[in-house]
Every structure is written in structure tokens, then in C-alpha cells.
Protein backbone atom coordinates (compact mmCIF):
# COMPACT_ATOMS: atom_id res chain seq x y z
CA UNK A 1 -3.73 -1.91 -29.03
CA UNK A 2 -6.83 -0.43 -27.70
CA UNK A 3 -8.34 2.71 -29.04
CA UNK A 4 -10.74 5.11 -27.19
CA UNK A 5 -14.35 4.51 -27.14
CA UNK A 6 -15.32 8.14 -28.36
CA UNK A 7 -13.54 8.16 -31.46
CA UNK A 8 -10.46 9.74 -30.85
CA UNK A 9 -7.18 8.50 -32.23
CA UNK A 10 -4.91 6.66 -29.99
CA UNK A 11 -4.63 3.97 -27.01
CA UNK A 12 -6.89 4.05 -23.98
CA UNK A 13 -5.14 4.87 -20.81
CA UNK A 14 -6.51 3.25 -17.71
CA UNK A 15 -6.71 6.04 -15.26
CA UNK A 16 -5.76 3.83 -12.15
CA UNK A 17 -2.43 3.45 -13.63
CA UNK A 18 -1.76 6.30 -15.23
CA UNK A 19 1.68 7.55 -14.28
CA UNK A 20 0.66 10.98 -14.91
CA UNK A 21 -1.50 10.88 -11.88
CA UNK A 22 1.35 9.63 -9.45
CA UNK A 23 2.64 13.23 -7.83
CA UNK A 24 -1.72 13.25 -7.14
CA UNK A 25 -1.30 9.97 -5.66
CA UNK A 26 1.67 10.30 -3.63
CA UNK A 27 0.44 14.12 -2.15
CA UNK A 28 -2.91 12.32 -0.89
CA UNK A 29 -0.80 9.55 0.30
CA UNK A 30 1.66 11.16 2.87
CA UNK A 31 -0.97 14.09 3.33
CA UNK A 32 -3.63 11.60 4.66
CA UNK A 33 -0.50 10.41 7.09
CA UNK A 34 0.60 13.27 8.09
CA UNK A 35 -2.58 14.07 8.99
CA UNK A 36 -3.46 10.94 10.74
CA UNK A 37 -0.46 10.99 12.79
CA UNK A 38 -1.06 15.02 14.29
CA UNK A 39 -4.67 13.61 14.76
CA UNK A 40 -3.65 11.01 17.10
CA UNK A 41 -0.87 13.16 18.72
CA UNK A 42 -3.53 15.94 19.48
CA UNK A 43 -6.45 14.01 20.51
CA UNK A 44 -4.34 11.03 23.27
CA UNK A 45 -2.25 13.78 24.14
CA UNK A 46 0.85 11.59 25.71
CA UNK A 47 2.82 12.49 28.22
CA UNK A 48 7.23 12.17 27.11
CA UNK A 49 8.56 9.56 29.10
CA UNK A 50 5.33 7.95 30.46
CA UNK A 51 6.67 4.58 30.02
CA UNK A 52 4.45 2.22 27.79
CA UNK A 53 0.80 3.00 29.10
CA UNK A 54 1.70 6.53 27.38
CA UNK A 55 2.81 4.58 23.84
CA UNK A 56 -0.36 2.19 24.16
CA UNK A 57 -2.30 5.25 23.50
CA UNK A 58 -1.35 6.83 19.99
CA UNK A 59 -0.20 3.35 18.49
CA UNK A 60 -2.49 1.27 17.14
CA UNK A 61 -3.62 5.38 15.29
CA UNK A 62 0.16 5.50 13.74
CA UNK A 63 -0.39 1.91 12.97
CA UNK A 64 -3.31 2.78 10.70
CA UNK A 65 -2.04 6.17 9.05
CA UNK A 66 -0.47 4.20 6.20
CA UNK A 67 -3.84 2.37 5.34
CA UNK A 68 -5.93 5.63 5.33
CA UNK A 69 -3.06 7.31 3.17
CA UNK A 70 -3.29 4.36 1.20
CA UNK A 71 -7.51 4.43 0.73
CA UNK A 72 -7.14 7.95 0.04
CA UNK A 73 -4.98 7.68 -2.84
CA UNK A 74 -7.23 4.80 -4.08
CA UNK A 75 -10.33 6.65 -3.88
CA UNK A 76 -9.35 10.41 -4.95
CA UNK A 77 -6.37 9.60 -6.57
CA UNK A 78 -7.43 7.73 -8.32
CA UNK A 79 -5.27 4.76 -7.70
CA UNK A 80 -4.46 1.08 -7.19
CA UNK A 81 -3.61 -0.44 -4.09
CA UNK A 82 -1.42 -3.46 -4.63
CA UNK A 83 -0.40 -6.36 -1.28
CA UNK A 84 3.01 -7.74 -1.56
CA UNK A 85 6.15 -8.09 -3.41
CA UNK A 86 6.61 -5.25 -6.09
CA UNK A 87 5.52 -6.46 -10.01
CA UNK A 88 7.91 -4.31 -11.62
């Protein structure tokens, strides 16, 4: 077991991991995509029913919400991003 570096009593606690930072990390999460996704509503504007030229316009922005609610978690979370199958 690892003890802090200033002296202190106790095991280190890696702040990218540390489950008390998870309600942090999953409010920057779905705020970044909520966000994202009003963004890209308000700015293309698209018209209900306009057939797929209309769904072209907003998609690839949707498409990308998750990754900028992702980034933001990672960098003001602070967090850790982790690709594919869950380690737990």
C-alpha cells in the first residue's frame, strides 16, 4: 500500500479514479450532451418531415455529443476515458 507523499497517514487515491468524483463526472458528461445536441438543433435548424437531406444536417453533430461529453469529463472531471469491453 501506498502512502501520501506529504506525510499524511493513509493510501494515495488516484484522482482519475476516484469514485468520489463520479456524480462530477457523470453531470459534465450528459451536460456537455445535452448541450451539444440543442447546439446542433438550433444552429441546422431542420425542417420535421424533410426527408433525409433534413437528417444529413444535425447528424454527424449528435454523432459527436457523446465524445465531447466524454472529453469533458476527462478534462474537468477529472476522469478516465476507457475504449471497449467493461474491466469490472
Amino acid at each position: 500500500m501506498a502512502t501520501a507523499t506529504n506525510g499524511t497517514a493513509g493510501p494515495m487515491i488516484n484522482r482519475r479514479i476516484d469514485p468520489a468524483l463520479d456524480r462530477r463526472r457523470l453531470i459534465l458528461f450528459f451536460a456537455g450532451l445535452i448541450v451539444l445536441y440543442v447546439g446542433v438543433l438550433l444552429i441546422t435548424r431542420p425542417v420535421l418531415g424533410g426527408g433525409e437531406a433534413e437528417l444529413e444536417k444535425f447528424v454527424v453533430g449528435v454523432m459527436l455529443a457523446p465524445t465531447v461529453g466524454a472529453i469533458l469529463a476527462c478534462v474537468f472531471g477529472p476522469g478516465l476515458i476507457r475504449f471497449g469491453m467493461p474491466s469490472w
